[in-house]
C-alpha atoms as a PDB file:
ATOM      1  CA  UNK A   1      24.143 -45.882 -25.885  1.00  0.00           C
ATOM      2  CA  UNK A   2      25.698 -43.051 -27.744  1.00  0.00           C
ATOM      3  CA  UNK A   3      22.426 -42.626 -30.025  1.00  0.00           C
ATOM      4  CA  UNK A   4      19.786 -42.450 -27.069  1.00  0.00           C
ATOM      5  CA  UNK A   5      22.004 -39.639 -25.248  1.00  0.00           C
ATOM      6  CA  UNK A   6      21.484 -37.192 -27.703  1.00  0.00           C
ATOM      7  CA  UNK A   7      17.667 -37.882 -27.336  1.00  0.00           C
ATOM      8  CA  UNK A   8      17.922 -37.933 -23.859  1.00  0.00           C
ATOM      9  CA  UNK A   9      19.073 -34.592 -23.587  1.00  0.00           C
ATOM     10  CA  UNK A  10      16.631 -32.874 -25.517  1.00  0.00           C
ATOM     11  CA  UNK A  11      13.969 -34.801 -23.909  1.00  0.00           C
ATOM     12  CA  UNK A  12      15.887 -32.923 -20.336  1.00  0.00           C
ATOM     13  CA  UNK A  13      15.948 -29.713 -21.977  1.00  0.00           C
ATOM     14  CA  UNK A  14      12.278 -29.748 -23.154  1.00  0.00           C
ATOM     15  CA  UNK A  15      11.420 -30.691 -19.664  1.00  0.00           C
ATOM     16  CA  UNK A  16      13.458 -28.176 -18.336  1.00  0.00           C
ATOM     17  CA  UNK A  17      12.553 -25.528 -20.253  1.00  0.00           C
ATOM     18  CA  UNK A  18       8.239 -26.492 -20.025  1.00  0.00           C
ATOM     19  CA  UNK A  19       9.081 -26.223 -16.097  1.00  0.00           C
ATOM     20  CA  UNK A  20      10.467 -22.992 -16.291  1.00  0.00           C
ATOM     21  CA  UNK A  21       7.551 -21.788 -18.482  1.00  0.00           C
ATOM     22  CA  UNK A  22       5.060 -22.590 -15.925  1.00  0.00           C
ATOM     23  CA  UNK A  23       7.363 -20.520 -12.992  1.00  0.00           C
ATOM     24  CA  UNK A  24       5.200 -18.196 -10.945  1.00  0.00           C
ATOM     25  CA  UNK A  25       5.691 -14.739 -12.392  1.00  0.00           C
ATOM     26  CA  UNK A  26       5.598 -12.287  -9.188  1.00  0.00           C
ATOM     27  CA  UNK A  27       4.669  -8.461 -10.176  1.00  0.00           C
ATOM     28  CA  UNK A  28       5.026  -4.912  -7.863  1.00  0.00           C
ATOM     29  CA  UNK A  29       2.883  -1.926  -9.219  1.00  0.00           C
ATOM     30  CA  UNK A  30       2.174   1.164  -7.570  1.00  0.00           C
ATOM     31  CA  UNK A  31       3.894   2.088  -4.770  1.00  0.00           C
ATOM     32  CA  UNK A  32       3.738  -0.774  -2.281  1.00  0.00           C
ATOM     33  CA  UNK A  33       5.291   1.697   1.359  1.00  0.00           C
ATOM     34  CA  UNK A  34       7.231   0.185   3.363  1.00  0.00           C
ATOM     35  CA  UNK A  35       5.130  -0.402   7.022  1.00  0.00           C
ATOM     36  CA  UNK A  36       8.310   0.655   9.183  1.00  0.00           C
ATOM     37  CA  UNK A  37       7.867   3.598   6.881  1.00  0.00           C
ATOM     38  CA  UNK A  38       4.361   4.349   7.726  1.00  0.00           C
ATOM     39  CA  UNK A  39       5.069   3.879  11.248  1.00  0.00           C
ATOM     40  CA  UNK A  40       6.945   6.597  11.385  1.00  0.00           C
ATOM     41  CA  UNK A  41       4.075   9.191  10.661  1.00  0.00           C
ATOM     42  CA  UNK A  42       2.708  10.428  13.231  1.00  0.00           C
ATOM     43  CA  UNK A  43      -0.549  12.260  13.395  1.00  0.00           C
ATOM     44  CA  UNK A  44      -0.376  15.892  14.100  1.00  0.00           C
ATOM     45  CA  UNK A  45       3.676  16.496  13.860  1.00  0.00           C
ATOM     46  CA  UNK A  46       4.931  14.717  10.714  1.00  0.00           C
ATOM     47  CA  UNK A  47       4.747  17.445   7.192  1.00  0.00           C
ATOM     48  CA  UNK A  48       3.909  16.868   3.878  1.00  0.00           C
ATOM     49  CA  UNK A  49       7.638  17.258   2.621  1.00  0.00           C
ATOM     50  CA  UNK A  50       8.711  14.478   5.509  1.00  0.00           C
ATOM     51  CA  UNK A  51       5.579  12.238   4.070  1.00  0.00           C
ATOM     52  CA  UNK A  52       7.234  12.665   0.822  1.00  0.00           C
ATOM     53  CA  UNK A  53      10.607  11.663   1.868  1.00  0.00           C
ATOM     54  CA  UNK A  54       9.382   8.732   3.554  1.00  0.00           C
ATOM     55  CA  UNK A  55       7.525   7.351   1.083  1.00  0.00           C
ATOM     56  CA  UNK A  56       7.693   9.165  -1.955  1.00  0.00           C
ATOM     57  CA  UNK A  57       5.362  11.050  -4.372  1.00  0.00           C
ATOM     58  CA  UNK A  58       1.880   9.730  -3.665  1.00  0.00           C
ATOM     59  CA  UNK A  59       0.224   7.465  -6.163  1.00  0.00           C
ATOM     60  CA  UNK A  60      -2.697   9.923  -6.361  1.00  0.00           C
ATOM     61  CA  UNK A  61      -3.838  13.126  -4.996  1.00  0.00           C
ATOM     62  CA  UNK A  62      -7.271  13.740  -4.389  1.00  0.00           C
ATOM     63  CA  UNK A  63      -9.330  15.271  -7.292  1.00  0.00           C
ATOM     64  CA  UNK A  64     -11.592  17.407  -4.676  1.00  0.00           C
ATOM     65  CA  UNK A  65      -9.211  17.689  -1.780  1.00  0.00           C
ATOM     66  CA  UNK A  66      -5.459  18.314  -2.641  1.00  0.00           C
ATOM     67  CA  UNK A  67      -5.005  17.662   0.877  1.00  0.00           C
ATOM     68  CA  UNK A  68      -5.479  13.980   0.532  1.00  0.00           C
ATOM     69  CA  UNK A  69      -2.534  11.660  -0.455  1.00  0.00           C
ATOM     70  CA  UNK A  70      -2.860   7.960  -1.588  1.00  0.00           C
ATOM     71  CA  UNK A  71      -0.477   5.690  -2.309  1.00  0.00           C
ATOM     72  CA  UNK A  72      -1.488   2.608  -3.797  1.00  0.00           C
ATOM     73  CA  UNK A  73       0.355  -0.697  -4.248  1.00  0.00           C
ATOM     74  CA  UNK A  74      -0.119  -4.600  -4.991  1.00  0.00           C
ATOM     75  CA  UNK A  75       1.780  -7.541  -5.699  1.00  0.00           C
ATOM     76  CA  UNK A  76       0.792 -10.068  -7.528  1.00  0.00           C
ATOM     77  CA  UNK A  77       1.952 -13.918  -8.557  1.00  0.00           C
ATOM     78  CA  UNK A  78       0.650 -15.073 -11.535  1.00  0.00           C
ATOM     79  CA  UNK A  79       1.678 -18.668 -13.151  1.00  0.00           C
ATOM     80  CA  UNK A  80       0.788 -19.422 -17.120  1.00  0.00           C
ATOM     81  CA  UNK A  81      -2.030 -18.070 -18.336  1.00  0.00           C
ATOM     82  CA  UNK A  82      -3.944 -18.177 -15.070  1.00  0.00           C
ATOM     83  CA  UNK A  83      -5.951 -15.407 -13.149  1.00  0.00           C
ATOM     84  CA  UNK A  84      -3.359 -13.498 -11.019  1.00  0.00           C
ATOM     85  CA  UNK A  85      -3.463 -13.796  -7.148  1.00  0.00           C
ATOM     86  CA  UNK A  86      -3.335 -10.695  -4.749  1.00  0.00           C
ATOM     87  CA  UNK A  87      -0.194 -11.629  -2.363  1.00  0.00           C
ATOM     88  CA  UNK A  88      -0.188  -8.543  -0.809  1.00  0.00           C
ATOM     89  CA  UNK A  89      -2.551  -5.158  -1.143  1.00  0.00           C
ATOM     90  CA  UNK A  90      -1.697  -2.142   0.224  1.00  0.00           C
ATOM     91  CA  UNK A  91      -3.498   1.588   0.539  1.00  0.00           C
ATOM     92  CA  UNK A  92      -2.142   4.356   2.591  1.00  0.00           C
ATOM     93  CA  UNK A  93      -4.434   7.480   2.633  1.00  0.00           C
ATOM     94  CA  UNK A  94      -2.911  10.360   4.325  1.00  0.00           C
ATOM     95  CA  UNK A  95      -4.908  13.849   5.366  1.00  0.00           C
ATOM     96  CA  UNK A  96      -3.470  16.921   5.776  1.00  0.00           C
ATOM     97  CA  UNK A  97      -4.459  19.996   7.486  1.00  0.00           C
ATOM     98  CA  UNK A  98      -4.329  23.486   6.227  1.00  0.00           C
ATOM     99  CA  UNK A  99      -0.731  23.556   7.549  1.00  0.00           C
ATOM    100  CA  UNK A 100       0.598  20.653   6.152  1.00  0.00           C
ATOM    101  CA  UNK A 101       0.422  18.529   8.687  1.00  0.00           C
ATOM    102  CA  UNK A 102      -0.621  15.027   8.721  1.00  0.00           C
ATOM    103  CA  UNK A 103      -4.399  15.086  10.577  1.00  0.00           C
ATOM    104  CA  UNK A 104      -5.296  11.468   9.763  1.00  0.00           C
ATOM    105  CA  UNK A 105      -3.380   8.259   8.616  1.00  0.00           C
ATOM    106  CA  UNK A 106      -5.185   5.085   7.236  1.00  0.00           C
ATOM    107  CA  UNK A 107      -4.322   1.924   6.005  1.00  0.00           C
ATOM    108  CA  UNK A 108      -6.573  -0.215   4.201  1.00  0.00           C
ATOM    109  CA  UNK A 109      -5.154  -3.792   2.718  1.00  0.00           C
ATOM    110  CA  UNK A 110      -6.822  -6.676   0.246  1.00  0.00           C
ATOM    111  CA  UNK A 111      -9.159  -8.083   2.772  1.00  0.00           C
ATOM    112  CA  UNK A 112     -10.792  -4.624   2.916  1.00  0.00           C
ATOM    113  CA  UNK A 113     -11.007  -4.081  -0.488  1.00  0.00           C
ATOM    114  CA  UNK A 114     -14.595  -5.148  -2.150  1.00  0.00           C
ATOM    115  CA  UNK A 115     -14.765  -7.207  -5.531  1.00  0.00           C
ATOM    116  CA  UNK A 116     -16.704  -5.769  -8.258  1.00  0.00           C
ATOM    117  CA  UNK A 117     -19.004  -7.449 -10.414  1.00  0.00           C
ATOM    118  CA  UNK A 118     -18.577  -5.881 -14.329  1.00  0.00           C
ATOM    119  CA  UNK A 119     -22.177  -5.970 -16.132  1.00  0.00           C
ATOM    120  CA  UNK A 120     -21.880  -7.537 -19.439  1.00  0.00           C
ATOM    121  CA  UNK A 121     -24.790  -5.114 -21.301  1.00  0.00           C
ATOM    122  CA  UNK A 122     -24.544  -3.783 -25.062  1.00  0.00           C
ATOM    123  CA  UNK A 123     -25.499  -0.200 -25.298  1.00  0.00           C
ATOM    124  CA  UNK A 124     -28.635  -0.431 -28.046  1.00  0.00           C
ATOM    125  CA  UNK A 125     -27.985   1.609 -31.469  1.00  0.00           C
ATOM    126  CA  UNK A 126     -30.099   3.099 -33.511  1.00  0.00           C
ATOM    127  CA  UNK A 127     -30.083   2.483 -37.342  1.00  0.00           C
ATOM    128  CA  UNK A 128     -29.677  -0.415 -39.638  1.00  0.00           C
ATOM    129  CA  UNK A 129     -26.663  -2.986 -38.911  1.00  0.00           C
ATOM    130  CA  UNK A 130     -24.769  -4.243 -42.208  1.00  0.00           C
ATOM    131  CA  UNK A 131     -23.736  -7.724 -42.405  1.00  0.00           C
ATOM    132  CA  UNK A 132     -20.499  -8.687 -43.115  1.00  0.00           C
ATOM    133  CA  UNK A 133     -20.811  -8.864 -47.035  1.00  0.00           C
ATOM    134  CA  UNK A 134     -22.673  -5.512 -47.497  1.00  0.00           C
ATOM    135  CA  UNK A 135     -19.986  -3.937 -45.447  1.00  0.00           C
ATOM    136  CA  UNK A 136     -17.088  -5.605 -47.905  1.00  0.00           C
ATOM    137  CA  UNK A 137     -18.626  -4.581 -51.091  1.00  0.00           C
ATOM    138  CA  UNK A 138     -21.119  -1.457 -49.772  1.00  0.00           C
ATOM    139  CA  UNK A 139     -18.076   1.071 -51.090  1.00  0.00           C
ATOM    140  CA  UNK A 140     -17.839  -0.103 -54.063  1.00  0.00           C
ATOM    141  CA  UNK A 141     -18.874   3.015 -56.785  1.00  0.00           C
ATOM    142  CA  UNK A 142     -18.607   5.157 -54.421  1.00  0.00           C
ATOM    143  CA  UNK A 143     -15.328   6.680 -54.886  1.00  0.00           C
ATOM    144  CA  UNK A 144     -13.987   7.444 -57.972  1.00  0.00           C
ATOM    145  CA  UNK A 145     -10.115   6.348 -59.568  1.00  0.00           C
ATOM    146  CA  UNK A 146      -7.932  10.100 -59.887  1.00  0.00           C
ATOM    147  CA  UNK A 147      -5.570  10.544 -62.599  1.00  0.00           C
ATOM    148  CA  UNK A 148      -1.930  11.496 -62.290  1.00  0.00           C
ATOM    149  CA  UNK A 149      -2.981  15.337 -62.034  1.00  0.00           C
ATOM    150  CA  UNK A 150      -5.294  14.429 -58.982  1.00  0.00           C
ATOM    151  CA  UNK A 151      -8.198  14.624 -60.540  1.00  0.00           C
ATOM    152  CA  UNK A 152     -11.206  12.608 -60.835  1.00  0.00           C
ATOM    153  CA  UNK A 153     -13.337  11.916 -63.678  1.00  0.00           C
ATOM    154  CA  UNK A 154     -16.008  14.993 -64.075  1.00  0.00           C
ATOM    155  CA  UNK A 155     -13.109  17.402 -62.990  1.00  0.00           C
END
């Protein structure tokens, strides 16, 4: 019995550690506001500084309209080496007015969000394309050995 314990441990460990490898791996980025938070901004009274204590620096500010503040979020789950899933999306776009005073609040989650489809395309080049032996020995003669002063030969 004593020399099938030993195995029998290991055999627990591996198992224990394999299930531990496959745990869901659960990930924050951005800045994912708090909704009690964003309930408390109200349209036409609450100012940029009390936006900013509420929920922090934005995310982004708009590139055309510094009046614009997003904050952007998501969490994810991901388990192995699978795709990760959205758990939970969040965008808050605040406007301001020339005041500094919030003049329109939106919230926009996952299921408004749309999926883009990337375009796998090549951008054509012009010239001649070198296989991989002429590119391995296409140098050689080029350059030329220095000597200890620096220079080469011909110098």
């Amino acid at each position: 019995m004593t020399r099938s314990t030993p195995s029998r441990v290991f055999a627990i460990a591996l198992l224990g550690l394999a299930a531990t490898a496959c745990a869901p791996t659960v990930a924050t980025r951005g800045n994912l506001t708090d909704p009690d938070a964003v309930a408390q901004i109200k349209t036409g009274t609450t100012t940029r500084d009390e936006v900013a204590n509420l929920l922090g620096t934005p995310t982004s500010v708009g590139t055309f309209d510094q009046k614009v503040w997003y904050y952007i979020g998501q969490k994810t789950e991901k388990t192995a080496f699978f795709k990760p899933d959205v758990l939970e999306r969040r965008v808050v776009v605040v406007h301001f007015n020339d005041a500094g005073v919030v003049s329109d609040l939106k919230t926009l989650d996952h299921n408004q969000g749309l999926d883009i489809e990337m375009v796998e395309r090549t951008t054509p080049t012009h010239g001649r394309e070198m296989g991989f032996l002429e590119q391995m020995i296409g140098n050689f003669g080029r350059f030329s050995a220095k000597d200890s002063k620096g220079k080469g030969p011909g110098s």
